[in-house]
N, C-alpha and C. Protein backbone atom coordinates (compact mmCIF):
# COMPACT_ATOMS: atom_id res chain seq x y z
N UNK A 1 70.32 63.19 138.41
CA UNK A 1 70.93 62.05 139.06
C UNK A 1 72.41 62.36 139.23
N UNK A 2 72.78 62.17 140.13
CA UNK A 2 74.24 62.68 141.10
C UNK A 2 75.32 61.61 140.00
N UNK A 3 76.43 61.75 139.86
CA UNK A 3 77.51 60.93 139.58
C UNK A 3 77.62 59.32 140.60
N UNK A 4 77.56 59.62 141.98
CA UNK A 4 77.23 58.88 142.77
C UNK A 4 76.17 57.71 142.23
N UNK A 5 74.83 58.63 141.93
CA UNK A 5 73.74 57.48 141.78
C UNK A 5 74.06 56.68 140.87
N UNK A 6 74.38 57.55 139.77
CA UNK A 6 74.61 57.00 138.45
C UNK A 6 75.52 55.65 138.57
N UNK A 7 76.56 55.85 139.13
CA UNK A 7 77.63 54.39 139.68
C UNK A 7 77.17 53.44 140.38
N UNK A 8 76.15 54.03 141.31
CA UNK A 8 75.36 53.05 142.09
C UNK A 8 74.76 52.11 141.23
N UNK A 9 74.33 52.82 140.61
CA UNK A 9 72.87 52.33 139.42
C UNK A 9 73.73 51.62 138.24
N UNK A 10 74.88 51.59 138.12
CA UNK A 10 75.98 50.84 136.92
C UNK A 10 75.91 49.35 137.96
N UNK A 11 76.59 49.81 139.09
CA UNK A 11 76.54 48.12 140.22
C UNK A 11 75.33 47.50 140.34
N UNK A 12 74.45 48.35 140.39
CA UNK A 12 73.00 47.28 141.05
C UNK A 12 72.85 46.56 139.83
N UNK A 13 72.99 47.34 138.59
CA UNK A 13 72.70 46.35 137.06
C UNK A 13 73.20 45.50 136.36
N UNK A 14 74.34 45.96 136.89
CA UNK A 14 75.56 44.15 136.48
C UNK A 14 75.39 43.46 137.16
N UNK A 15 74.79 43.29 139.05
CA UNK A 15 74.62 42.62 139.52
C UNK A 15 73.31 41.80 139.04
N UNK A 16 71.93 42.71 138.82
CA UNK A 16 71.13 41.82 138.50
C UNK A 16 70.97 41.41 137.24
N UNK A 17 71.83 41.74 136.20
CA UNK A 17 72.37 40.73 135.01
C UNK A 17 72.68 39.79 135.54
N UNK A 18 73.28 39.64 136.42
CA UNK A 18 74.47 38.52 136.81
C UNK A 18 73.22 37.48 137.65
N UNK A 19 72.83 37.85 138.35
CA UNK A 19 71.64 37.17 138.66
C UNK A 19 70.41 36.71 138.11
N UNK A 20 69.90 37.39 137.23
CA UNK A 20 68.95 37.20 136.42
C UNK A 20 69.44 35.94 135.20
N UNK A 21 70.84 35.81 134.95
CA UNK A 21 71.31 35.00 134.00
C UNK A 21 71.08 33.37 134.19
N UNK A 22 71.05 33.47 135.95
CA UNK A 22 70.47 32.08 136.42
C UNK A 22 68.96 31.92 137.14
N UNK A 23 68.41 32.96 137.33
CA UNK A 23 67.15 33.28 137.60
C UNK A 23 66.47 34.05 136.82
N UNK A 24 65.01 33.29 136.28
CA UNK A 24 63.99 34.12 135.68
C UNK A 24 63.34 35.40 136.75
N UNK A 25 62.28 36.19 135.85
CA UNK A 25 62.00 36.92 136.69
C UNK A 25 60.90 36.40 138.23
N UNK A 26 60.01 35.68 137.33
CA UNK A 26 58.99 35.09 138.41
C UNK A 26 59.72 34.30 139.70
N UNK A 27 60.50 34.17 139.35
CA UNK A 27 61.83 33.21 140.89
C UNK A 27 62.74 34.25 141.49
N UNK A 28 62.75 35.30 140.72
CA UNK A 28 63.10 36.63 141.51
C UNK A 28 61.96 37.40 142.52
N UNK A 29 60.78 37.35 142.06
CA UNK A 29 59.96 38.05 142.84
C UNK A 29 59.51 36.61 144.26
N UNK A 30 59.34 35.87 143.50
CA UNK A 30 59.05 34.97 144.33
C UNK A 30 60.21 34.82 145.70
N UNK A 31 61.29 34.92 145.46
CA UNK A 31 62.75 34.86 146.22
C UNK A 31 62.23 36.04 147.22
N UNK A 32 62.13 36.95 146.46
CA UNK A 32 61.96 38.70 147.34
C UNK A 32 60.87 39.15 147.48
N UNK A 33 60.21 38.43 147.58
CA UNK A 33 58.39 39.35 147.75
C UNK A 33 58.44 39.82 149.17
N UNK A 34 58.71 38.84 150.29
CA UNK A 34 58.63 39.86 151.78
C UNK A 34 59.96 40.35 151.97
N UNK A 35 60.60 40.78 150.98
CA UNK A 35 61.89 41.73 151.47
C UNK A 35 60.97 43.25 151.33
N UNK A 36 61.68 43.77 152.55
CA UNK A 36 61.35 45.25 152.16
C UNK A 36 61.99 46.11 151.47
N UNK A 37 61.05 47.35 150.66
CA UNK A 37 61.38 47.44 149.37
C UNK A 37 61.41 48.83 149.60
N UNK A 38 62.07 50.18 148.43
CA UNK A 38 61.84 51.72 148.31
C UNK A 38 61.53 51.61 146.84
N UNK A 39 60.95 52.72 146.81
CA UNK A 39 60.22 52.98 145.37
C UNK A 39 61.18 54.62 145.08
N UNK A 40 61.92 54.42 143.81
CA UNK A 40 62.43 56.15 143.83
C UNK A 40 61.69 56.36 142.03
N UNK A 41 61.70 57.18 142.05
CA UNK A 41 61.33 57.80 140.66
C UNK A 41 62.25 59.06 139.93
N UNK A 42 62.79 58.34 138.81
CA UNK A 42 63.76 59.36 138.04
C UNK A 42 63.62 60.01 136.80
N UNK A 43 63.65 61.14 136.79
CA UNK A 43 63.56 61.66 135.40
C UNK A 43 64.97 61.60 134.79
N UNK A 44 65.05 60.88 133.66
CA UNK A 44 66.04 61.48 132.51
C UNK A 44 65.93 61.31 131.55
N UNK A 45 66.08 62.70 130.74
CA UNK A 45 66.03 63.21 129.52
C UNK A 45 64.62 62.86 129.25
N UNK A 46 63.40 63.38 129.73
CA UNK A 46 61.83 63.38 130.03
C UNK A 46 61.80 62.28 129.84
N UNK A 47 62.80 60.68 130.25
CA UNK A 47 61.18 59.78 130.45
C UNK A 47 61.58 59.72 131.54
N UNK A 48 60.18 58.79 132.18
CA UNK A 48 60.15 58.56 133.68
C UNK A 48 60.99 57.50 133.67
N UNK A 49 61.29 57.27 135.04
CA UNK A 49 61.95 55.60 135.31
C UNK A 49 61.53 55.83 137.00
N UNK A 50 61.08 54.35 136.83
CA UNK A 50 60.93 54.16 138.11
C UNK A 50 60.98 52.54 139.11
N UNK A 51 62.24 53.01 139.98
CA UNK A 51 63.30 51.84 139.87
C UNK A 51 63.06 51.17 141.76
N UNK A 52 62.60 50.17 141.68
CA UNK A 52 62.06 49.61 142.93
C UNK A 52 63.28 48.54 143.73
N UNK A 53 63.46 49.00 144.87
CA UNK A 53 64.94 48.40 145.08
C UNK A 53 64.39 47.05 146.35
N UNK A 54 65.15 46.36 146.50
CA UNK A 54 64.85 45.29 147.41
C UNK A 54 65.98 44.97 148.17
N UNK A 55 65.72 44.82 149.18
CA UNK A 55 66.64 45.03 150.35
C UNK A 55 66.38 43.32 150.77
N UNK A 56 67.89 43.04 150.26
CA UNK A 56 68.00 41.23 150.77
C UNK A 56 69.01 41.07 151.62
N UNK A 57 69.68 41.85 152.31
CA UNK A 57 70.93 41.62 153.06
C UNK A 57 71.74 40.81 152.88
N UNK A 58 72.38 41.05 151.52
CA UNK A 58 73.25 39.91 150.82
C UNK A 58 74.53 40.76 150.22
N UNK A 59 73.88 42.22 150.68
CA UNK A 59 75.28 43.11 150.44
C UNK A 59 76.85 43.47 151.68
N UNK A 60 77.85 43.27 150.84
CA UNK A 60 78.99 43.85 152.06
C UNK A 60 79.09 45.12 151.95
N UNK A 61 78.77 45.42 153.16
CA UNK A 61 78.61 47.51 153.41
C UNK A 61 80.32 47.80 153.05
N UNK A 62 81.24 46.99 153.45
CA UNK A 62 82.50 47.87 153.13
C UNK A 62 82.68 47.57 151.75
N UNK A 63 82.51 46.84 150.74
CA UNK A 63 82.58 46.60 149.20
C UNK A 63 81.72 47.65 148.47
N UNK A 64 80.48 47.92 149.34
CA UNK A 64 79.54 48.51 148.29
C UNK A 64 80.07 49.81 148.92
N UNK A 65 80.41 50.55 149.63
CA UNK A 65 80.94 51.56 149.90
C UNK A 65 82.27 51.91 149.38
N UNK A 66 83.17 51.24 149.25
CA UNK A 66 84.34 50.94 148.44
C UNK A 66 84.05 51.39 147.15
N UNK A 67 83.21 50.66 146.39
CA UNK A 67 83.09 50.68 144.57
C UNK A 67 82.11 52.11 144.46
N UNK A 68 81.57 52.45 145.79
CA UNK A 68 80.99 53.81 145.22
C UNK A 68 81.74 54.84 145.07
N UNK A 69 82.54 54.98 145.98
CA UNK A 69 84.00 56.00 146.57
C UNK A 69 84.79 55.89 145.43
N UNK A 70 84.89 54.61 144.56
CA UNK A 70 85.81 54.42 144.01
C UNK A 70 85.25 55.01 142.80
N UNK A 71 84.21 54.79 142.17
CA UNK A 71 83.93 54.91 141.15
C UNK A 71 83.08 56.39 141.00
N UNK A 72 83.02 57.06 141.91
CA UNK A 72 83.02 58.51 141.97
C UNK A 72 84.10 59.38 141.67
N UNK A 73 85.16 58.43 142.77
CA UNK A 73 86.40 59.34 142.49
C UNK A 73 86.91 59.59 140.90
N UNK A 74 86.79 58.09 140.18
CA UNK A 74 87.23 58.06 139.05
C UNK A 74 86.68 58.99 138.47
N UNK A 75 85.05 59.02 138.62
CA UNK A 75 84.10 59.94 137.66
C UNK A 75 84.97 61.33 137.69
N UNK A 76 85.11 61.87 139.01
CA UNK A 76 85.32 63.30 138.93
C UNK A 76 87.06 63.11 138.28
N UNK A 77 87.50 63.04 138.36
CA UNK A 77 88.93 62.56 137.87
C UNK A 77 88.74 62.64 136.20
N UNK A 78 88.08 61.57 135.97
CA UNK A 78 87.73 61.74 134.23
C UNK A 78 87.17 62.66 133.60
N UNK A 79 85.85 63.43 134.45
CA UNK A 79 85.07 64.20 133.74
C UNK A 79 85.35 65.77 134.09
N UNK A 80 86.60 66.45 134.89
CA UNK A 80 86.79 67.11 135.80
C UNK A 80 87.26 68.27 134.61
């Protein structure tokens, strides 16, 4: 998993903390069942994960492009 994903995958999970804190899960699926969805599958450190994304068009392309750029840059900066 790229530095990239990894940051990606830090945002998508605070977000759905942040969402999940006022929504159970069954009112989540129910909310998103005909959104269309990707299925990716990750290995790390041998277990599987496999992380199903849902596409609700509730994201701003220049924010979420922003905090990736941003939080890449930092990565390589810190870990360099």
């Amino acid at each position: 998993m790229s530095s990239l994903q990894k940051c990606a995958a830090d945002i998508l999970y605070r977000e759905r903390v942040n969402a999940m804190k006022n929504t159970n899960v069954k009112e989540l699926n129910e909310q998103y069942r005909d959104c269309p969805t990707n299925e990716q599958e990750y290995e790390i450190d041998g277990r599987k994960y496999i992380v199903v994304s849902h596409y609700v068009e509730k994201k701003d392309l220049d924010e979420v492009v922003f905090n990736d750029a941003y939080y890449q840059a930092m990565n390589e900066l810190l870990h360099a």
